[in-house]
C-alpha atoms as a PDB file:
ATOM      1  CA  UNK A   1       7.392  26.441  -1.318  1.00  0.00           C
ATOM      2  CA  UNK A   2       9.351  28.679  -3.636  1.00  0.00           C
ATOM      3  CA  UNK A   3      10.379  27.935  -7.168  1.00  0.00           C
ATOM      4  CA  UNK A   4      14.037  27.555  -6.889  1.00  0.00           C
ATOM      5  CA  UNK A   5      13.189  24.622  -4.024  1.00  0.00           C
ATOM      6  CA  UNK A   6      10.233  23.248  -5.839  1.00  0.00           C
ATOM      7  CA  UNK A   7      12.475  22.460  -8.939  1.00  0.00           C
ATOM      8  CA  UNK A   8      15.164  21.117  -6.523  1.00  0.00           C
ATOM      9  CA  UNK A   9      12.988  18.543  -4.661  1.00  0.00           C
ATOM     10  CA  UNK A  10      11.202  17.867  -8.261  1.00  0.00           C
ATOM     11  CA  UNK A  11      14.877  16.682  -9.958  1.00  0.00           C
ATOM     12  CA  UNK A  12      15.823  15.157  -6.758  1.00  0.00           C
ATOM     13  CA  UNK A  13      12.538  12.969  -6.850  1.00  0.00           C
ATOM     14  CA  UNK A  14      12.522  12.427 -10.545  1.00  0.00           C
ATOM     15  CA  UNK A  15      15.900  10.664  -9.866  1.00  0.00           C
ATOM     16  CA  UNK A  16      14.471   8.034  -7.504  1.00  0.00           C
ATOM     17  CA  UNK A  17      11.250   7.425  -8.762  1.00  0.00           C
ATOM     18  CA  UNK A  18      11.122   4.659 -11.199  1.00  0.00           C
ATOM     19  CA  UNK A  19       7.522   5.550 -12.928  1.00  0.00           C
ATOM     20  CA  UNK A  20       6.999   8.971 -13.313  1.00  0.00           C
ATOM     21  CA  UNK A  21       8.625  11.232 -15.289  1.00  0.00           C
ATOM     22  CA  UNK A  22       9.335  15.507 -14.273  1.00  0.00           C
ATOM     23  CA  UNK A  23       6.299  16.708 -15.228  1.00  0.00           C
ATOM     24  CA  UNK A  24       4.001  13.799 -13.028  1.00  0.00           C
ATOM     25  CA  UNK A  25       6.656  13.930  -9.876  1.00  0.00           C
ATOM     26  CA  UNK A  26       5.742  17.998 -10.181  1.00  0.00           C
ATOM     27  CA  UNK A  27       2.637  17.730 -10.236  1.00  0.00           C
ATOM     28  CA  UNK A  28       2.739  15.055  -7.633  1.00  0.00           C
ATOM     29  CA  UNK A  29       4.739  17.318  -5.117  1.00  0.00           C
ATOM     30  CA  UNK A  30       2.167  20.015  -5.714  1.00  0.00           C
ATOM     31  CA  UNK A  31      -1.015  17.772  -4.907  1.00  0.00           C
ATOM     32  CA  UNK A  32       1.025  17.110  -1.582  1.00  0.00           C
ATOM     33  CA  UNK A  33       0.932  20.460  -0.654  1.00  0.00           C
ATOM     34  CA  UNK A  34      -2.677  20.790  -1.763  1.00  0.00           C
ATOM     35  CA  UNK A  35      -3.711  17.859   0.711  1.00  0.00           C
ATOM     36  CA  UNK A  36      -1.242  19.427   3.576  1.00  0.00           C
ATOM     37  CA  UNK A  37      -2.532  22.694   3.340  1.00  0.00           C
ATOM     38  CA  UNK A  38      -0.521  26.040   4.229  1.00  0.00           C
ATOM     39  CA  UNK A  39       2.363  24.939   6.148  1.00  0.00           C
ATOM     40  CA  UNK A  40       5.329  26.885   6.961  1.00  0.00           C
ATOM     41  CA  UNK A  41       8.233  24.884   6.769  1.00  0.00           C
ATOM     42  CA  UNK A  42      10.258  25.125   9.899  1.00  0.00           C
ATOM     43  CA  UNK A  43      13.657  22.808  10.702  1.00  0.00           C
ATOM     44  CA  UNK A  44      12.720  19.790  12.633  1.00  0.00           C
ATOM     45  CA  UNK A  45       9.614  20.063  11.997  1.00  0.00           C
ATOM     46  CA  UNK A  46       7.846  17.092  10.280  1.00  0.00           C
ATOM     47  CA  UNK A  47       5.544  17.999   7.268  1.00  0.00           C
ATOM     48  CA  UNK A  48       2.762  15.768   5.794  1.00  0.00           C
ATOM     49  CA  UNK A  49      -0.020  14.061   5.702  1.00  0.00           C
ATOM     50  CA  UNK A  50      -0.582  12.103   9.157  1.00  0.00           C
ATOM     51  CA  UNK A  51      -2.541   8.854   9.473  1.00  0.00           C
ATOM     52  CA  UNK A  52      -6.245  10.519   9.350  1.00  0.00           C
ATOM     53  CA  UNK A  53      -5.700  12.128   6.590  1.00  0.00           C
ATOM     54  CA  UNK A  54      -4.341  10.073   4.943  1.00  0.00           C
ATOM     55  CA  UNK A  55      -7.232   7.488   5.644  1.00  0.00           C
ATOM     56  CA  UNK A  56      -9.111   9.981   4.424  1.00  0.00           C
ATOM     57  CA  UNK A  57      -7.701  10.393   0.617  1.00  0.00           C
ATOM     58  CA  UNK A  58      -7.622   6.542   0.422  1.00  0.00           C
ATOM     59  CA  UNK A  59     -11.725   6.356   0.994  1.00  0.00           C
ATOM     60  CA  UNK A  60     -12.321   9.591  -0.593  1.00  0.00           C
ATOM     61  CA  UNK A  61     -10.307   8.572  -3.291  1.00  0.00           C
ATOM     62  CA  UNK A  62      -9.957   4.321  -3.608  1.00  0.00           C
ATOM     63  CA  UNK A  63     -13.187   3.283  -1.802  1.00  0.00           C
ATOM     64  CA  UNK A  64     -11.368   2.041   1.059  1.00  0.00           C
ATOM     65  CA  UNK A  65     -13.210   0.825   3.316  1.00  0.00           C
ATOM     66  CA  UNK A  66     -11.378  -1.244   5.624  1.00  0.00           C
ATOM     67  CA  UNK A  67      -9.630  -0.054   8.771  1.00  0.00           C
ATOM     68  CA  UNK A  68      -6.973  -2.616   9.222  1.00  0.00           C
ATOM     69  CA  UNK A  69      -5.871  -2.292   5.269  1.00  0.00           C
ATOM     70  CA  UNK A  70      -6.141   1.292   5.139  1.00  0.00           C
ATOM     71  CA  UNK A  71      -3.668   1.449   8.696  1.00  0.00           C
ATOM     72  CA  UNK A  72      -1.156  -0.846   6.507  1.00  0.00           C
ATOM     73  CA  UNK A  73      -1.006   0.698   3.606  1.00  0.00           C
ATOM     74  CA  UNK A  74      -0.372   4.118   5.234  1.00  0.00           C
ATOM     75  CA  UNK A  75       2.432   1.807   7.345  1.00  0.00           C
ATOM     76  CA  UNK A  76       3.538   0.793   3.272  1.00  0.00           C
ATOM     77  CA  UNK A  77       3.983   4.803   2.258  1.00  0.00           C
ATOM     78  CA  UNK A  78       5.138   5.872   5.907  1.00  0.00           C
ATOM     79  CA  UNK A  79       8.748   4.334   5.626  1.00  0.00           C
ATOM     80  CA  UNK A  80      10.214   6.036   8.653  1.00  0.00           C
ATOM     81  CA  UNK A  81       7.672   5.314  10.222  1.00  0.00           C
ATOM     82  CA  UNK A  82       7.477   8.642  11.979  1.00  0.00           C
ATOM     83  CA  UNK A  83       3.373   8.741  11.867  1.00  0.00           C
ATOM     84  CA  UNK A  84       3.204  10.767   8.859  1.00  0.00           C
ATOM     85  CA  UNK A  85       3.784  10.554   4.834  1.00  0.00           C
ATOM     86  CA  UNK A  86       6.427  13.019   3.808  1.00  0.00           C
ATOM     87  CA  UNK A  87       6.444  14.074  -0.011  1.00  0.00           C
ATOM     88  CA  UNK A  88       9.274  12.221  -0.861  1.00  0.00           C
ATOM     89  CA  UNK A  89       6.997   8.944   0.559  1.00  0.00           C
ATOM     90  CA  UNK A  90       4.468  10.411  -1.552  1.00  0.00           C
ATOM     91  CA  UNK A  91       6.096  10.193  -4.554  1.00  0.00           C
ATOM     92  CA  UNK A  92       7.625   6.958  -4.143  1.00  0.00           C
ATOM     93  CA  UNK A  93       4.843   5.120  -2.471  1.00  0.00           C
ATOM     94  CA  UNK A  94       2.225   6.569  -5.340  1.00  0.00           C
ATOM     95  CA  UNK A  95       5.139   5.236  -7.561  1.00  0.00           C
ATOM     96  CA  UNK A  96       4.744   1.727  -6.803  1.00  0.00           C
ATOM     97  CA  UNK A  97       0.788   1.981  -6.103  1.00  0.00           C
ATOM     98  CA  UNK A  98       0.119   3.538  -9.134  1.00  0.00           C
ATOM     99  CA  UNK A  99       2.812   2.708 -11.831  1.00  0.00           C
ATOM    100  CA  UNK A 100       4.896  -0.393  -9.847  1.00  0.00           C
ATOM    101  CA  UNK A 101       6.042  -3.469 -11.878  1.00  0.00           C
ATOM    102  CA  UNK A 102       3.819  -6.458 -10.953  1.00  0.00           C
ATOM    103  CA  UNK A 103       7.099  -7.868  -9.006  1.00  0.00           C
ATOM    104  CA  UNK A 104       6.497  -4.644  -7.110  1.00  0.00           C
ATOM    105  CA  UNK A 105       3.118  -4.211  -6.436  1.00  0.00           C
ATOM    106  CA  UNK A 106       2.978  -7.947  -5.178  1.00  0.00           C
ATOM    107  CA  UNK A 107       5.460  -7.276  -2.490  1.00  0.00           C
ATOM    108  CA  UNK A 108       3.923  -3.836  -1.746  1.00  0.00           C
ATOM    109  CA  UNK A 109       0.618  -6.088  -1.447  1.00  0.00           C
ATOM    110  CA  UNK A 110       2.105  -8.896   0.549  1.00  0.00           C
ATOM    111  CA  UNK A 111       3.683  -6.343   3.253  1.00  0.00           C
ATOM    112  CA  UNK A 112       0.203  -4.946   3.584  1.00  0.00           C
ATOM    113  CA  UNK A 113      -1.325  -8.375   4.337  1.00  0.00           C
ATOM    114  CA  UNK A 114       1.826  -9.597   6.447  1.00  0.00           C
ATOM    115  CA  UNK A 115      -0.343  -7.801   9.501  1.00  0.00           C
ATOM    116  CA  UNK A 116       2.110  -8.792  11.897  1.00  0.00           C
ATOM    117  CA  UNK A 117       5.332  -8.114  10.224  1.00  0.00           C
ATOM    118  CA  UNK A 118       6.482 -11.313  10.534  1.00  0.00           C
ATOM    119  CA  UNK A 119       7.195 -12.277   6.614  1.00  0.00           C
ATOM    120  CA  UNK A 120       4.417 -14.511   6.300  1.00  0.00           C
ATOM    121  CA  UNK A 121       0.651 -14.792   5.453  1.00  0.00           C
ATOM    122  CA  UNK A 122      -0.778 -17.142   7.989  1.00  0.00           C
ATOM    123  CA  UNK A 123      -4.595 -18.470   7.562  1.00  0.00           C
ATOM    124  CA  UNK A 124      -5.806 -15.860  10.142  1.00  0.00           C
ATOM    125  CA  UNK A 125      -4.412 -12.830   7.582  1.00  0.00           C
ATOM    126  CA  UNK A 126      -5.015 -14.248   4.574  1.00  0.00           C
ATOM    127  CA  UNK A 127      -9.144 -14.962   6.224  1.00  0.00           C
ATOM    128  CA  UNK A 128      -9.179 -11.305   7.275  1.00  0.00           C
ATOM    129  CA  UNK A 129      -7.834 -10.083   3.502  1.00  0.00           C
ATOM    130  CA  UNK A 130     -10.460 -12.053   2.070  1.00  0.00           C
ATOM    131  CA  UNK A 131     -13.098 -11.038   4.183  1.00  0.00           C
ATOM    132  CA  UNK A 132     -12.471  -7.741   3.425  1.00  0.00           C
ATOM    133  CA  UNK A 133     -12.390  -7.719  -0.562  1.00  0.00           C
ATOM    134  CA  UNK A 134     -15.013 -10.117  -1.025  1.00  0.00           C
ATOM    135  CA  UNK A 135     -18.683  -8.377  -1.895  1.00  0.00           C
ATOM    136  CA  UNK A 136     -21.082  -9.534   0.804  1.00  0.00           C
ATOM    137  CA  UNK A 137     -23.889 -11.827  -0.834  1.00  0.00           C
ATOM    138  CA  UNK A 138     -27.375 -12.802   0.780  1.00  0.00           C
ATOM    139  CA  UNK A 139     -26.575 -16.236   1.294  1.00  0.00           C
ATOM    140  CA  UNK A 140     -28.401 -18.936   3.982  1.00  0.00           C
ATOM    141  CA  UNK A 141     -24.297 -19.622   4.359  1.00  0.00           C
ATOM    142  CA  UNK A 142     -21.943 -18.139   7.174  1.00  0.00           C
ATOM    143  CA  UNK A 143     -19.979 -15.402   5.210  1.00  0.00           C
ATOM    144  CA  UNK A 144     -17.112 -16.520   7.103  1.00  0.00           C
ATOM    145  CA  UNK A 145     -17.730 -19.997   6.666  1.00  0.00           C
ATOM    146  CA  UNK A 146     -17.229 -19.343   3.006  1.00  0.00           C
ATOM    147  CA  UNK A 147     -13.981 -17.252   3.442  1.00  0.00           C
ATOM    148  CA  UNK A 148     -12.959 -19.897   5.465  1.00  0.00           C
ATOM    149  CA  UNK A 149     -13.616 -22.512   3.049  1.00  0.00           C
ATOM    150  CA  UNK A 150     -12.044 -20.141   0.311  1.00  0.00           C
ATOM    151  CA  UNK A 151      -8.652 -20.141   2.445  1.00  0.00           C
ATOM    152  CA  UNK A 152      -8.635 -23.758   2.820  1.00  0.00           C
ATOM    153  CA  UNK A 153      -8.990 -24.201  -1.419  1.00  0.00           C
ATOM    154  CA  UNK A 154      -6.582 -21.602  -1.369  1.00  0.00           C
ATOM    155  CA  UNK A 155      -3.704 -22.996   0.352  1.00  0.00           C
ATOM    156  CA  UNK A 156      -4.698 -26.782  -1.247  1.00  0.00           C
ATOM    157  CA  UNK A 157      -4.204 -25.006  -4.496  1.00  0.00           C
ATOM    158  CA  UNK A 158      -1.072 -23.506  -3.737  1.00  0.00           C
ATOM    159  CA  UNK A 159       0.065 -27.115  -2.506  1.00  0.00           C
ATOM    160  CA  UNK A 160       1.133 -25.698   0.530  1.00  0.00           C
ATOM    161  CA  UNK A 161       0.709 -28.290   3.892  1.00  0.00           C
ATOM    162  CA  UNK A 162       1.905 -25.334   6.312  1.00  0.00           C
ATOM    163  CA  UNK A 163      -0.496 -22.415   7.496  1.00  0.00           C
ATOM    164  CA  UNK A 164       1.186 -20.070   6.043  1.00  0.00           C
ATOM    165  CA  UNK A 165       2.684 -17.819   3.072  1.00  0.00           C
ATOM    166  CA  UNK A 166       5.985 -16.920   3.088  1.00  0.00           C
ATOM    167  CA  UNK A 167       7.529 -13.687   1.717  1.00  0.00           C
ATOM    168  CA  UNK A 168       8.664 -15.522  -1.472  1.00  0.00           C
ATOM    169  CA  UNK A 169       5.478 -15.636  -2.217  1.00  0.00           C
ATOM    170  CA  UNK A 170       5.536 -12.889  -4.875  1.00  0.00           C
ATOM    171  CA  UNK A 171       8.369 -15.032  -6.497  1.00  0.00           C
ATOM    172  CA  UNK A 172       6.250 -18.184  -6.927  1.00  0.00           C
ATOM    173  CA  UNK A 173       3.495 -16.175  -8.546  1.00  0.00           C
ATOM    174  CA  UNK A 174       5.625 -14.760 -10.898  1.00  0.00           C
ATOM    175  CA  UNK A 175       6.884 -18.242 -11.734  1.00  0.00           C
ATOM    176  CA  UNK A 176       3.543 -19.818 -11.859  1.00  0.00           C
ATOM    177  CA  UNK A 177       2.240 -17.120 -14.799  1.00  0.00           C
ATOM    178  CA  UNK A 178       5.973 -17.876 -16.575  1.00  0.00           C
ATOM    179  CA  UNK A 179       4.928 -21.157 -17.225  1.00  0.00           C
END
């Protein structure tokens, strides 16, 4: 990418994301192009990083693990949803992952959970999240049985009587540490 368009994309970024200033959205666009590699930009042609390798910086990078997670939170940064992260998804995705307001990183967290897009957390997705980000102890007990049991608490807790989270979640957890 040349200089003149590398400043233009950088002050075109810096405009829409929230958390980083020039100097972090430059050196955020450059990183992209890193991880991309030498591509030559051609018109209608798509460039960025596509679901592999993107899976790939997230474990490299975050530990992650998990299939089904890593899949949504590609799906959180991939807003076109044209199978690949552009570098203006980059920037704005990494801006909420990284830097986000709590208000934001809840509902970036609560989309990733949501597995079936449906705007809520139902037992089955909030099991599998918990599942996965528990550490595994030697136990005579049914790992699952305990997740299970950890749902049930969960949802008592929350004094909620249906099997499910709605999207305003994020709201009543933000009321819940006002008080």
């Amino acid at each position: 990418m040349n200089r003149k368009k590398l400043q233009k994309l950088t002050d075109s970024l810096t405009k829409t994301s929230k958390h980083f200033n020039k100097f972090e959205v430059k050196c955020l666009i450059s990183l992209f192009y890193n991880l991309v590699g030498d591509v030559t930009e051609r018109q209608g042609v798509v460039i960025g990083l596509d679901r592999n390798a993107f899976r790939n910086i997230l474990h490299v990078t975050f530990g992650m693990t998990d299939d089904m997670t890593m899949d949504r939170v590609f799906r959180g940064f991939d807003k076109d949803n044209d199978g690949c992260v552009s570098v203006t998804e980059w920037v704005c995705g990494l801006s909420v992952f990284l830097r986000g307001t709590l208000e934001e990183k809840m509902k970036y967290c609560f989309e990733v959970f949501d597995l079936n897009g449906d705007g809520f957390i139902s037992k089955e997705e909030m099991f599998h999240m918990l599942k996965n980000s528990l550490l595994k102890q030697p136990s005579e007990e049914d790992p699952d049985e305990g997740v299970k049991d950890l749902v049930e608490i969960t949802l008592k807790k929350m004094k909620f009587s249906s099997t499910s989270v709605s999207a305003s979640f994020p709201l009543l957890i933000l009321e819940l540490e006002e008080q």
